[in-house]
Protein backbone atom coordinates (compact mmCIF):
# COMPACT_ATOMS: atom_id res chain seq x y z
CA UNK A 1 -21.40 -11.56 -14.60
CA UNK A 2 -19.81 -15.08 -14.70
CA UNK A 3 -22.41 -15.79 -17.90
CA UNK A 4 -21.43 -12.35 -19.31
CA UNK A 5 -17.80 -13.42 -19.80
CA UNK A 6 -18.24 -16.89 -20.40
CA UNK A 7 -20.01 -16.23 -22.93
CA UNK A 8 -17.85 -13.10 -24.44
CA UNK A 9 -15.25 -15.59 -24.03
CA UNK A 10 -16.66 -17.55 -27.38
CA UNK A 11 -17.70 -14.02 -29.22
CA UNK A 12 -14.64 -11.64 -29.28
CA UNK A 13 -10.72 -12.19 -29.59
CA UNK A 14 -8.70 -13.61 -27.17
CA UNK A 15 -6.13 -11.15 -26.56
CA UNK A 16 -9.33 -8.33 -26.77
CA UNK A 17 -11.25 -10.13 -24.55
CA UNK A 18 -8.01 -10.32 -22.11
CA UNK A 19 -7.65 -6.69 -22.17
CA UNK A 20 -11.74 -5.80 -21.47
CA UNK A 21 -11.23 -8.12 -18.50
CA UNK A 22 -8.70 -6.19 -17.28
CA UNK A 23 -10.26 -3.10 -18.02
CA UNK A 24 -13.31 -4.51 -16.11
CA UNK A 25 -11.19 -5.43 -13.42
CA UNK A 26 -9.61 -1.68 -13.21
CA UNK A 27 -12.79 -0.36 -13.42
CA UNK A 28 -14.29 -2.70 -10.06
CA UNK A 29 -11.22 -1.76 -8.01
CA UNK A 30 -11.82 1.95 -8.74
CA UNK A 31 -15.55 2.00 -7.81
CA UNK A 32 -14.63 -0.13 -4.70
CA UNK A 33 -12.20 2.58 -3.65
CA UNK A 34 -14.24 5.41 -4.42
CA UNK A 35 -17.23 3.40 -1.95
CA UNK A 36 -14.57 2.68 0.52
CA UNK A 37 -13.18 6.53 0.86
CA UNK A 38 -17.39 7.59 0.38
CA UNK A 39 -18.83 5.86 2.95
CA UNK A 40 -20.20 7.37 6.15
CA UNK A 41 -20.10 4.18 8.48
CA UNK A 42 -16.83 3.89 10.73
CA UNK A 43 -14.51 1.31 9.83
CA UNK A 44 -15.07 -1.20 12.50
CA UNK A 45 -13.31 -5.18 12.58
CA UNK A 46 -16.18 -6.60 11.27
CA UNK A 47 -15.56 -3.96 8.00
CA UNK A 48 -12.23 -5.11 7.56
CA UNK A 49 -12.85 -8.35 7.58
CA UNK A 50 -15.25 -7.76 4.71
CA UNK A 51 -12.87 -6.10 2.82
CA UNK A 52 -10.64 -9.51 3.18
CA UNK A 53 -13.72 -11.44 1.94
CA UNK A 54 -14.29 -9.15 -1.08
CA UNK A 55 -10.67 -9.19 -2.16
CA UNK A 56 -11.19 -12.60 -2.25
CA UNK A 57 -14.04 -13.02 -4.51
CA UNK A 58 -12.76 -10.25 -6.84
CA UNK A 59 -9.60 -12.64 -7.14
CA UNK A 60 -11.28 -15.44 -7.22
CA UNK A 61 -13.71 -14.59 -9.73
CA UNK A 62 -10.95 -12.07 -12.32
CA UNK A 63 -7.99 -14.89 -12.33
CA UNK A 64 -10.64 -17.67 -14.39
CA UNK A 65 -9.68 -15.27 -16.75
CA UNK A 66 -6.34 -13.27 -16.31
CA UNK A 67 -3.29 -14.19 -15.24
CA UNK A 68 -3.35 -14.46 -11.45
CA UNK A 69 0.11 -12.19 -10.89
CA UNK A 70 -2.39 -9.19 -13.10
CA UNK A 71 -5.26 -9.63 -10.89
CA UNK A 72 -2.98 -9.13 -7.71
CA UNK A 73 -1.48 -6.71 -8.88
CA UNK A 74 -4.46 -4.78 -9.44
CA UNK A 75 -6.53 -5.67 -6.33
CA UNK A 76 -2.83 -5.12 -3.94
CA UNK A 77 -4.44 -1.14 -3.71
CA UNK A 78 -7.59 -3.06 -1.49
CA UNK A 79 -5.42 -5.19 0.27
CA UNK A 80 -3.06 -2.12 1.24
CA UNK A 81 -5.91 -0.26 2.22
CA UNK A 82 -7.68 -2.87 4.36
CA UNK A 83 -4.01 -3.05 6.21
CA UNK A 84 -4.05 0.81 6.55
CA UNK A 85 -7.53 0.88 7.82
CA UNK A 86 -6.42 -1.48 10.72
CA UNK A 87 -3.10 0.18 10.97
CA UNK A 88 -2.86 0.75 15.17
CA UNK A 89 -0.04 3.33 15.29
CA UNK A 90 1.77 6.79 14.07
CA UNK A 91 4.48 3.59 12.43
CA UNK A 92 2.47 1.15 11.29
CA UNK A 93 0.24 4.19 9.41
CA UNK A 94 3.78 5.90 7.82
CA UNK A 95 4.88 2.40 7.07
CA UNK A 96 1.74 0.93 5.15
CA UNK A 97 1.42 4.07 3.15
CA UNK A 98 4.99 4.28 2.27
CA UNK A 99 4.58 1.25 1.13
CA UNK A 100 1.23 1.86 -0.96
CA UNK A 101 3.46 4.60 -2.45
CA UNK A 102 5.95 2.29 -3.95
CA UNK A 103 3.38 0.94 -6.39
CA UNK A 104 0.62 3.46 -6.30
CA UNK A 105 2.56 7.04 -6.30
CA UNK A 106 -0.63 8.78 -7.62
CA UNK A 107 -2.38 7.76 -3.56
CA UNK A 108 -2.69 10.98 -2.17
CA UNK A 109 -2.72 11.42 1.89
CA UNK A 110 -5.82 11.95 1.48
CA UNK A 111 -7.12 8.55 1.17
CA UNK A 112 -5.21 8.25 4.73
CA UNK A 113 -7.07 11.53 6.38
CA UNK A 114 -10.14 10.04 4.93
CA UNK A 115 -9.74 6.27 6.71
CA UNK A 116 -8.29 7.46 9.45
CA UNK A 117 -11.75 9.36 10.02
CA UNK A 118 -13.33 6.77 9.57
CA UNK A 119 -11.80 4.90 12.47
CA UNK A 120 -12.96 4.88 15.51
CA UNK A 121 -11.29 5.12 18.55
CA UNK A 122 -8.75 6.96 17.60
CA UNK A 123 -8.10 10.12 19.15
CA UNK A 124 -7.80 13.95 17.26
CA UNK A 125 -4.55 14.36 18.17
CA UNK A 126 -3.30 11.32 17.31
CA UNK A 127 -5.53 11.41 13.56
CA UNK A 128 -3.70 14.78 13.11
CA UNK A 129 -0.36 13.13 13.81
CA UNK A 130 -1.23 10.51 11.55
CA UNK A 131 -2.52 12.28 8.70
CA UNK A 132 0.23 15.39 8.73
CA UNK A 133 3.04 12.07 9.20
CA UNK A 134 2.02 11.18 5.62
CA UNK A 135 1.24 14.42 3.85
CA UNK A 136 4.74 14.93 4.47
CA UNK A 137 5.71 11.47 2.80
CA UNK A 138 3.64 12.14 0.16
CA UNK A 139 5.48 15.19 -0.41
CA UNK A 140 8.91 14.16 -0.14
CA UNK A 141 7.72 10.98 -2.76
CA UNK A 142 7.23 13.80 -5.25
CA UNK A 143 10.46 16.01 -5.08
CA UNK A 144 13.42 14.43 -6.21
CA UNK A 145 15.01 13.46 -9.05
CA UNK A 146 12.67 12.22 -11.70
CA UNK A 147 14.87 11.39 -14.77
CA UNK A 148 15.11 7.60 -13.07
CA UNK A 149 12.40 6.51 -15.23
CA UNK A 150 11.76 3.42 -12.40
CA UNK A 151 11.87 6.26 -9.38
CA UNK A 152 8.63 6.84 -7.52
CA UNK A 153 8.93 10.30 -8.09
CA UNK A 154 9.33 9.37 -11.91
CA UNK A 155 6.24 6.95 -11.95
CA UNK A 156 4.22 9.67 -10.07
CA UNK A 157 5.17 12.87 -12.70
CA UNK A 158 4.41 10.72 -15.22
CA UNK A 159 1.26 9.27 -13.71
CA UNK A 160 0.22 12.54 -12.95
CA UNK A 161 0.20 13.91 -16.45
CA UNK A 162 -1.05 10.47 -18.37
CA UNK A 163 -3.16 8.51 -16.42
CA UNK A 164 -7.41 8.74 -17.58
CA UNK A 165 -8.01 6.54 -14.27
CA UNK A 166 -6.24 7.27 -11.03
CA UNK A 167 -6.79 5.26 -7.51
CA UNK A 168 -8.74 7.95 -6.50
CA UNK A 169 -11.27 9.80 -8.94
CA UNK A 170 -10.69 13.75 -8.98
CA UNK A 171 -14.58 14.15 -9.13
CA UNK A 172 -16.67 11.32 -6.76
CA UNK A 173 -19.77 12.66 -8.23
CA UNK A 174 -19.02 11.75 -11.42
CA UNK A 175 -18.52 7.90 -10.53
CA UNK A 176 -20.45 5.28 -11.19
CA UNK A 177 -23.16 3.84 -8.67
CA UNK A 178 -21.49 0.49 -6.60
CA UNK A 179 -24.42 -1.60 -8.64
CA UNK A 180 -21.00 -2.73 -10.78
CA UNK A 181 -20.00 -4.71 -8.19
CA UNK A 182 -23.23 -6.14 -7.26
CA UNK A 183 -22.94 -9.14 -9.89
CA UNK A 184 -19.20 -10.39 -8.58
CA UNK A 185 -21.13 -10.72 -5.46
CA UNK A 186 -19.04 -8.80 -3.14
CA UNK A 187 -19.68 -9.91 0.75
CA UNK A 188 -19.37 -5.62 1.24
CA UNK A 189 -23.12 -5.10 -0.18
CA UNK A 190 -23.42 -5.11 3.93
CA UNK A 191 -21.84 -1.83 4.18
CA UNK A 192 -23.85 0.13 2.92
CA UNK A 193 -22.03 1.82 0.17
C-alpha cells in the first residue's frame, strides 16, 4: 500500500491526492469498526492490546501523508472504542461513551450493547445496566435544542440526514471484506475478523 501512494504521490494533484488519502483513511477506520462490532471472539486483554498496536500502524502509516492532527482525529473513534471495550464499570462505560458522543453523535448504543457482549466476565445484569445506562444518553444527546449549530444534538440532526458514511454502516452485509486492511499490515489479522 506504501508503493501505491508513493507512487500516486508523483501521478495526481497534491491537494487530490490529500483528499483520496483521507478518504482512504475514512474508509480503513470504517471497515475496522464494522470487524470490531462483527466479530464473534470475546474481547479479551490480549484483543485490546491489539487494537493499541493497530491504531498505531494506521497512524503511523496515514500521517507520511496527512496532517497528523487529521489522522487522529479520524482514528480517536478506535482509540475510544478500545477504552470502552476495557471500560470496568456502570461509570467508566457512561463516561467513555459520553465522551465518544461529543465527537461522534451519529455512535449509537448499540456499538456499546454489542462490546459489552463481547466481554467476558461481565455479568447479565450488570451488561443490562450498562447498555440501558447509555441508550438513555444516547437519547437525551438527541433531544434538545438543535439550532446551536456546534451542539451535539445539532451535529447529530445534521449528521443524521447528510452523512453517505456513518461510524457504523446501516447494512454490515453490504461492507467490504477486512482484505483493505491487510496491506497497512494491521497486528489485528490475529483476530480473526
Amino acid at each position: 500500500m506504501s508503493d501505491i501512494f508513493f507512487k500516486g504521490m508523483w501521478y495526481i494533484e497534491e491537494r487530490s491526492f490529500r483528499r483520496f488519502v483521507e478518504a482512504c483513511l475514512e474508509e480503513t477506520v470504517v471497515v475496522y469498526v464494522d470487524h470490531l462490532l462483527t466479530q464473534r471472539n470475546y474481547i479479551k486483554e490480549e484483543t485490546i492490546e491489539r487494537m493499541r498496536l493497530d491504531e498505531e500502524v494506521i497512524l503511523d502509516f496515514f500521517r507520511e501523508y496527512i496532517s497528523v492532527s487529521k489522522v487522529e482525529n479520524r482514528v480517536r473513534i478506535l482509540s475510544d472504542l478500545r477504552e470502552l471495550a476495557s471500560a470496568e464499570s456502570l461509570d467508566t462505560f457512561t463516561l467513555i461513551y459520553t465522551n465518544i458522543l461529543e465527537h461522534q453523535p451519529d455512535c449509537p448504543s448499540e456499538v456499546v450493547e454489542k462490546l459489552v457482549g463481547l466481554r467476558e466476565g461481565i455479568p447479565r445484569k450488570d451488561a443490562k445496566e450498562v447498555v440501558q445506562e447509555c441508550k438513555e444518553i444516547y437519547e437525551n444527546s438527541l433531544v434538545g435544542d438543535t439550532s446551536n449549530p456546534g451542539s451535539v444534538n445539532a451535529i447529530a440532526t445534521k449528521h443524521f440526514s447528510s452523512n453517505p458514511h456513518p461510524v457504523v454502516p446501516p447494512n454490515m452485509d453490504d461492507m467490504p471484506s477486512h482484505d483493505i486492511l491487510t496491506p497497512v499490515g494491521l497486528a489485528s489479522s490475529n483476530l480473526a475478523l
